[in-house]
Protein backbone atom coordinates (compact mmCIF):
# COMPACT_ATOMS: atom_id res chain seq x y z
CA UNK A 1 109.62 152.48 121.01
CA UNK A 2 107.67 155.89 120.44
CA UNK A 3 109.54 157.24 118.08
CA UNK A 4 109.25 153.85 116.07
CA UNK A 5 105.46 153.72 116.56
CA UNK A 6 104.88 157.16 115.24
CA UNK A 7 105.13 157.81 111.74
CA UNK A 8 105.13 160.85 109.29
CA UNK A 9 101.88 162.69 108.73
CA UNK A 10 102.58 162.01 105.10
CA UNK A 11 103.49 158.05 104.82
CA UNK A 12 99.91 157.58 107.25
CA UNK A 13 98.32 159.82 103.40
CA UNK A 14 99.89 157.78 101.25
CA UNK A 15 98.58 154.60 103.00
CA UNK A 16 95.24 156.07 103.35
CA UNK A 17 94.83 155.91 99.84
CA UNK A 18 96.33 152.54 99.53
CA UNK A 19 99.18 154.12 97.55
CA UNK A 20 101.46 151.77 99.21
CA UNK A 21 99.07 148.98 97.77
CA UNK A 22 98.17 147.25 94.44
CA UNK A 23 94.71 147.87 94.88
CA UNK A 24 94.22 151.08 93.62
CA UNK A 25 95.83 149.90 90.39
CA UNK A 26 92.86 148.53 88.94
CA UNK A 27 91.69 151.59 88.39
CA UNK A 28 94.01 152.26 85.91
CA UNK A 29 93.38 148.99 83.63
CA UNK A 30 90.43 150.08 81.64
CA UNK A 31 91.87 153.21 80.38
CA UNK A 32 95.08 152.15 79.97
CA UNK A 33 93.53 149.46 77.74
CA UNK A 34 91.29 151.72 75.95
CA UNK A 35 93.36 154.08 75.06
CA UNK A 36 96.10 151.79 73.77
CA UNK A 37 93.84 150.17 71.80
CA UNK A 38 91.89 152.97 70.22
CA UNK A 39 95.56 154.44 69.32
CA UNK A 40 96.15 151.11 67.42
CA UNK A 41 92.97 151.84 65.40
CA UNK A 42 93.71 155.36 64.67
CA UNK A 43 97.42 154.45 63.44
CA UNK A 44 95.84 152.75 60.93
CA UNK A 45 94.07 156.30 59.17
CA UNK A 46 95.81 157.12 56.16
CA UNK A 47 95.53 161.37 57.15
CA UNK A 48 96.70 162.60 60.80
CA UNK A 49 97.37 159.42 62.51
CA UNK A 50 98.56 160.32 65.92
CA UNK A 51 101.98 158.79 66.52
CA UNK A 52 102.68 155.89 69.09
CA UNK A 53 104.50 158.66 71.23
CA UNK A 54 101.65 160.90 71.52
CA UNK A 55 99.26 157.72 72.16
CA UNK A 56 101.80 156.39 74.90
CA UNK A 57 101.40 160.37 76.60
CA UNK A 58 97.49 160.02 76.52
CA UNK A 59 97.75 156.63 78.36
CA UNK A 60 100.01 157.84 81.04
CA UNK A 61 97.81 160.68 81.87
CA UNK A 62 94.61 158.42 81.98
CA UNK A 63 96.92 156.02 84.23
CA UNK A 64 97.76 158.93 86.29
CA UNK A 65 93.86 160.81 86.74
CA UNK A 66 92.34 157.34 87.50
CA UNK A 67 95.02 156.44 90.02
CA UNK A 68 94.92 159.90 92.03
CA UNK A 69 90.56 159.64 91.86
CA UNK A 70 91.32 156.30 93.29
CA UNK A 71 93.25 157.26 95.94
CA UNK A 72 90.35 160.10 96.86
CA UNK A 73 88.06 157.42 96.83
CA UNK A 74 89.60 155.47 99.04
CA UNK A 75 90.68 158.23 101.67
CA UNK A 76 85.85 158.95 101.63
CA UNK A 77 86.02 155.03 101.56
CA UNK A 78 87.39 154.78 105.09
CA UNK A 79 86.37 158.30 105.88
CA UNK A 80 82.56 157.04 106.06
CA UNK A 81 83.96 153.43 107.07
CA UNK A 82 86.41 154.91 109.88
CA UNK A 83 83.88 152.86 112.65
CA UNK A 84 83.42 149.60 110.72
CA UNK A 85 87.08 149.42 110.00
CA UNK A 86 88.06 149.85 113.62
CA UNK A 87 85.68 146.41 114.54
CA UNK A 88 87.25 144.41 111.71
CA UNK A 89 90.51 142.80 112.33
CA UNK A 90 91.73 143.27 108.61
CA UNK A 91 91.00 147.00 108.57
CA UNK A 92 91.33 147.94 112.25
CA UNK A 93 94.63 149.31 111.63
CA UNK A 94 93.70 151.67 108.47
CA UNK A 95 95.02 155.02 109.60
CA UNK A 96 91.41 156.85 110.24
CA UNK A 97 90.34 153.74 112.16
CA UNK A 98 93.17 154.05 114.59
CA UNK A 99 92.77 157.77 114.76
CA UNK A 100 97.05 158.36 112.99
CA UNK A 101 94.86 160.63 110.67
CA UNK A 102 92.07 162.90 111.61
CA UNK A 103 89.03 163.77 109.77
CA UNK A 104 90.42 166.84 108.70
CA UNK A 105 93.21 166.06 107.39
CA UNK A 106 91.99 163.47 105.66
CA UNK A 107 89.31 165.58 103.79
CA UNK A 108 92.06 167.93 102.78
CA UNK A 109 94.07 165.03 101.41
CA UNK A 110 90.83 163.84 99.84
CA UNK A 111 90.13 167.21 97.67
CA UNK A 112 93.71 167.80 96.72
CA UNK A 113 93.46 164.51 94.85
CA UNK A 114 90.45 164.99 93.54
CA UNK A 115 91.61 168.95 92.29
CA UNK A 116 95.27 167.14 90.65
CA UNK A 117 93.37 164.27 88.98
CA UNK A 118 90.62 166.53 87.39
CA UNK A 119 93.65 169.18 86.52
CA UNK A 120 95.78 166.04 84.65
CA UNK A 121 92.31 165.25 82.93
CA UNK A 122 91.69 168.29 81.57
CA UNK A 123 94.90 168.53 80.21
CA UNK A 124 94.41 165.30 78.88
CA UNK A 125 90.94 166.09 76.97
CA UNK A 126 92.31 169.39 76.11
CA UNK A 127 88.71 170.85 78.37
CA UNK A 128 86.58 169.04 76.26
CA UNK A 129 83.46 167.72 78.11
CA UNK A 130 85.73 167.05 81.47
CA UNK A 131 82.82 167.26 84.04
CA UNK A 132 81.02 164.56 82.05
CA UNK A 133 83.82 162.21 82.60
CA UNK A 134 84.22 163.31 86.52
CA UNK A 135 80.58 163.48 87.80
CA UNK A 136 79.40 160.25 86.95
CA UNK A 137 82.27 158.42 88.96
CA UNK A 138 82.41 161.08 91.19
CA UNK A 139 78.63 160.20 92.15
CA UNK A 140 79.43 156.23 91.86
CA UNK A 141 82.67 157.13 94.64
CA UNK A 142 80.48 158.82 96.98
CA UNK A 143 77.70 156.37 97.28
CA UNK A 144 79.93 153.21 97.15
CA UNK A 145 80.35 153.32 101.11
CA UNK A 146 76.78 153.85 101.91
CA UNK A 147 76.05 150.60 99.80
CA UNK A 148 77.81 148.32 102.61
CA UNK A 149 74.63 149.44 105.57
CA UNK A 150 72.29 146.87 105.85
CA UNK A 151 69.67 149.56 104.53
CA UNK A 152 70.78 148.79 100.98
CA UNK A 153 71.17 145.25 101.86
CA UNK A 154 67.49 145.47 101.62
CA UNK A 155 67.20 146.69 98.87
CA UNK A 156 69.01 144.05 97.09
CA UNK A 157 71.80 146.89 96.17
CA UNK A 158 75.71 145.80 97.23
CA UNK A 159 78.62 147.80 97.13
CA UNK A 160 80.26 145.86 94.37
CA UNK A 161 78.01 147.73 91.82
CA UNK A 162 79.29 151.16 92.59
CA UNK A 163 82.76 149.64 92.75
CA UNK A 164 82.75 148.11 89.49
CA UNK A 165 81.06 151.04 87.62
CA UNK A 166 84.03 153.33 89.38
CA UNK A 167 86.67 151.00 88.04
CA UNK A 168 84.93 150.11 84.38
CA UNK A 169 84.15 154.25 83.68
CA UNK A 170 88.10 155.12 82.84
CA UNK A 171 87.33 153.18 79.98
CA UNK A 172 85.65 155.95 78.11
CA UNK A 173 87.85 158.56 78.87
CA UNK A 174 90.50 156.60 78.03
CA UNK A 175 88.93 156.71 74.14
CA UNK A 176 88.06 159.94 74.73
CA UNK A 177 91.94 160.85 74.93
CA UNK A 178 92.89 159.67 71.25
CA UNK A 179 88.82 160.07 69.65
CA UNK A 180 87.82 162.56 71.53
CA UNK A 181 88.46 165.70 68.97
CA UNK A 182 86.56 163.65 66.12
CA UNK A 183 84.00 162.08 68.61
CA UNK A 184 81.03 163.16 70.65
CA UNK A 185 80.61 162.35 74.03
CA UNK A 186 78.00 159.58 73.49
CA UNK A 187 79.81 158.17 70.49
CA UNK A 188 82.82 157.55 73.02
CA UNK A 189 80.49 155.41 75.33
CA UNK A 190 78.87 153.66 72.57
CA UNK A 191 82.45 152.48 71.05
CA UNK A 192 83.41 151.52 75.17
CA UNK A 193 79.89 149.83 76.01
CA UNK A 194 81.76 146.11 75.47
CA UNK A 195 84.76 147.16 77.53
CA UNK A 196 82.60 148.92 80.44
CA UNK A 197 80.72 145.12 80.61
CA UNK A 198 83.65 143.39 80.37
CA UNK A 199 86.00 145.29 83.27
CA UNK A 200 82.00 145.92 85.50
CA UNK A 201 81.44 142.36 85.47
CA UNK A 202 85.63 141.32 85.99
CA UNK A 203 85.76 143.78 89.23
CA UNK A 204 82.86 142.06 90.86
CA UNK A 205 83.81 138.54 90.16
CA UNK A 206 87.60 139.63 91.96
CA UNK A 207 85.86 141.75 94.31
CA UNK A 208 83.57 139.28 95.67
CA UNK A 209 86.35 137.04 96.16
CA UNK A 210 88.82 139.68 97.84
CA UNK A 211 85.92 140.68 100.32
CA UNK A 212 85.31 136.59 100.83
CA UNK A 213 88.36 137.14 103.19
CA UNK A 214 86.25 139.31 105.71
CA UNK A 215 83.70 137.51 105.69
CA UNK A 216 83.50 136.05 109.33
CA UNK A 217 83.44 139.78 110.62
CA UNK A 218 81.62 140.84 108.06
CA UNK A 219 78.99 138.76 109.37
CA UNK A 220 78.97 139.64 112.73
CA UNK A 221 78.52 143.53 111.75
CA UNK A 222 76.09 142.49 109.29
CA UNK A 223 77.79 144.07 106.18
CA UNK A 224 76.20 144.17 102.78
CA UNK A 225 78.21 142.78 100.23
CA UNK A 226 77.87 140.97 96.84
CA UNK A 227 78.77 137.30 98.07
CA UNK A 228 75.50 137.62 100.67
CA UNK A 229 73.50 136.53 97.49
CA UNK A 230 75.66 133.58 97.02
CA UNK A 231 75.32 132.01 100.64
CA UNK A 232 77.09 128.36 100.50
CA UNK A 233 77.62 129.14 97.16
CA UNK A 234 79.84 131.48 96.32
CA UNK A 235 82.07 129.22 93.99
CA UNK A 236 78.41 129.05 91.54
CA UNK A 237 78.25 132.51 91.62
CA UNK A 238 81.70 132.94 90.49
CA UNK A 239 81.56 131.00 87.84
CA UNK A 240 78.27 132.46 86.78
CA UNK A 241 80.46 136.42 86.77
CA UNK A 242 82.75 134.97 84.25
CA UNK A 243 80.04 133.95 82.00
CA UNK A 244 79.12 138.00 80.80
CA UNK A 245 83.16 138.91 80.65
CA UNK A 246 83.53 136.28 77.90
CA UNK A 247 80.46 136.35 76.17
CA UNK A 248 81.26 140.59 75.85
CA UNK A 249 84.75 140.38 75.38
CA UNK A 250 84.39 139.25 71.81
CA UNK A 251 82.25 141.93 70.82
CA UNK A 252 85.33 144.73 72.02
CA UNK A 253 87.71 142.72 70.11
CA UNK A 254 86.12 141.75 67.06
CA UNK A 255 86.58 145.71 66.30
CA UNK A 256 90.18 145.34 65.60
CA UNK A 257 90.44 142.16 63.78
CA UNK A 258 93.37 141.08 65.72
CA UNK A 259 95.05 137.72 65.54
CA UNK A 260 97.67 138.84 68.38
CA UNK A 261 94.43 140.17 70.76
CA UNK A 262 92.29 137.04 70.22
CA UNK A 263 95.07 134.75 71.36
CA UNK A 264 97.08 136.61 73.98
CA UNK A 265 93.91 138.67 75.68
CA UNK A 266 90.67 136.42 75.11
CA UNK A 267 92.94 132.97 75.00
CA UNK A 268 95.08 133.85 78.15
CA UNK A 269 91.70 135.29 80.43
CA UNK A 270 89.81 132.13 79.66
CA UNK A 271 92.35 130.02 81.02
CA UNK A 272 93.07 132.06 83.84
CA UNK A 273 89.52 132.27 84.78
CA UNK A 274 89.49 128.47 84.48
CA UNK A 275 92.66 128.55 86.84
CA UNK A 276 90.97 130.53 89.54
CA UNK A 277 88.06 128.98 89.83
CA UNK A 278 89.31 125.80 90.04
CA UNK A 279 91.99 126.96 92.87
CA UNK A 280 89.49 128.99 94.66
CA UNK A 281 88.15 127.18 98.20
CA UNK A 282 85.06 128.49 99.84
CA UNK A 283 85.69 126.81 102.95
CA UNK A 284 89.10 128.67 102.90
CA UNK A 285 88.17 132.92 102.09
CA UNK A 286 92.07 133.20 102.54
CA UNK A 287 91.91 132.13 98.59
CA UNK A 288 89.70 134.97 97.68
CA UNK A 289 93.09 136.82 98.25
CA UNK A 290 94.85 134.81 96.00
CA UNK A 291 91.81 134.84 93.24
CA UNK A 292 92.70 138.80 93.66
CA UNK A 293 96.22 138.87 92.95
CA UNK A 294 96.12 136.50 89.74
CA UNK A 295 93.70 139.15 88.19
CA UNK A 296 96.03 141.99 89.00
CA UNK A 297 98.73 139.97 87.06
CA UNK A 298 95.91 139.61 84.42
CA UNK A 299 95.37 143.04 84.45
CA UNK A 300 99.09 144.09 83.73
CA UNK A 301 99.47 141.30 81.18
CA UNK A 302 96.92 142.99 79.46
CA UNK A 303 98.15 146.76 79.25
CA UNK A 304 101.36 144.62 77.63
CA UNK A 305 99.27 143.19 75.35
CA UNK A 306 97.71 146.32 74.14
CA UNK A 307 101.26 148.24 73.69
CA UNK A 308 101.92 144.95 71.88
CA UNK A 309 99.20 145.85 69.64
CA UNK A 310 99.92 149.37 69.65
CA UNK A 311 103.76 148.85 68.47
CA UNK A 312 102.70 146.06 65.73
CA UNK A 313 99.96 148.32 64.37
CA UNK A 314 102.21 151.23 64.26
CA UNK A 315 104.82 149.13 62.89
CA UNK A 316 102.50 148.29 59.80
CA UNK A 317 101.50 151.77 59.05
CA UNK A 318 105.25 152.93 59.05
């Protein structure tokens, strides 16, 4: 039995940072999506188009920095969280919270990521204003555990803001990875403004929902989080979180006057949304779980839909 309950150092990491999860996955959407998508645009240049190949290497190395920050975000996560975590019955097994990792190591684990997902970005942006991409989320990450005391409750601040900023920012580094030789910095954030609204708003709506589930303990360690403003009505303000994703979804895609994007990205999220919020149950925050899975399908239904995009666009320019 105590060889069973003990495992490797290594496998207690890897679950620290939810690499044996979906979670940290979302990370990865907006970038992936960005940078597909800008690729598609720039096939279309007459002079230097990069080719779908090159595009496709850009995307896997945004994929790859966001998913390693993610996993250093969520080793600080539970490393400020270790004593909340070991009170709630959903997290009370994390591996900080039941002490199979120790501070130290965990900190080590935690800058190693952080070192191999800056390296894979400068690579990516060939050193071109790197630290401009890393501090803001790097800021965002470290704050984003502080946000659940009921100091910032307070203040009216959640976590879910941090969160969603932390998951929306790949977005512009994702651009930045096929524009950014021809673009400045703030020309990249202008073109991913729409996108950053779109994937800030989508994370809290799923969020919300996916922390509905703790919300009995949360409640009885008084934890700040977004569905506190709701109260009884956390269906109302779900609905209300869609209401900014598709009114700024438009204004990303009218950009690339695509049939194909209109139909398969905009058409398929707005009945999916409708879906969810008709299967979601407040008096049951087991469904905020399922809420959270359908958007992680949604999520990888979209990176197909942009290398959809990417191959027919290519395909034309050929």
């Amino acid at each position: 039995m105590k060889a069973r309950a003990e495992r490797p150092l290594m496998l207690n990491l890897l679950t620290l940072s939810r690499f044996d999860k979906y979670n940290p996955t979302f990370t990865t959407f907006a970038g992936a999506w960005s940078a597909l998508l800008a690729g598609a645009a720039e096939t279309r240049q007459e002079h230097m188009a990069p080719s779908p190949l090159f595009i496709l290497r850009q995307t896997l190395f945004c994929v790859l920095a966001a998913y390693l920050f993610c996993g250093a975000g969520m080793v600080w996560n539970d490393w400020i969280d270790r004593d909340i975590d070991a009170n709630v019955a959903r997290t009370k097994n994390r591996p900080l919270a039941s002490g199979k990792v120790t501070t130290a190591q965990a900190f080590v684990w935690m800058a190693l990521q952080v070192i191999a997902s800056c390296a894979v970005l400068h690579v990516m942006l060939d050193g071109k204003d790197v630290y401009k991409h890393v501090i803001p989320v790097m800021i965002a990450s470290m704050l984003y555990p502080f946000l659940k005391r009921p100091t910032a409750k307070k203040l009216h601040i959640y976590p879910q803001y941090m969160l969603a900023f932390t998951i929306a920012w790949p977005a512009i580094p994702g651009r930045a990875a096929i524009c950014g030789r021809d673009e400045s910095f703030s020309e990249t954030v202008r073109y991913c403004l729409p996108l950053c609204t779109v994937v800030f708003f989508w994370t809290i709506y799923l969020n919300t929902a996916y922390s509905y589930q703790d919300v009995v303990d949360d409640r009885k360690l008084n934890v700040n989080s977004f569905y506190n403003i709701a109260g009884q009505h956390t269906h109302l303000v779900l609905v209300a979180l869609v209401c900014p994703i598709l009114a700024c979804l438009p204004l990303y895609l009218t950009q690339f006057q695509s049939t194909w994007l209109w139909v398969t990205w905009m058409g398929v999220w707005t009945a999916a949304f409708a879906v969810q919020l008709a299967l979601f149950d407040a008096k049951k925050p087991s469904s905020g779980g399922s809420l959270h899975k359908s958007n992680f399908i949604l999520g990888i239904w979209t990176i197909v839909v942009c290398s959809v995009e990417l191959l027919l666009k290519a395909r034309v320019s050929i």
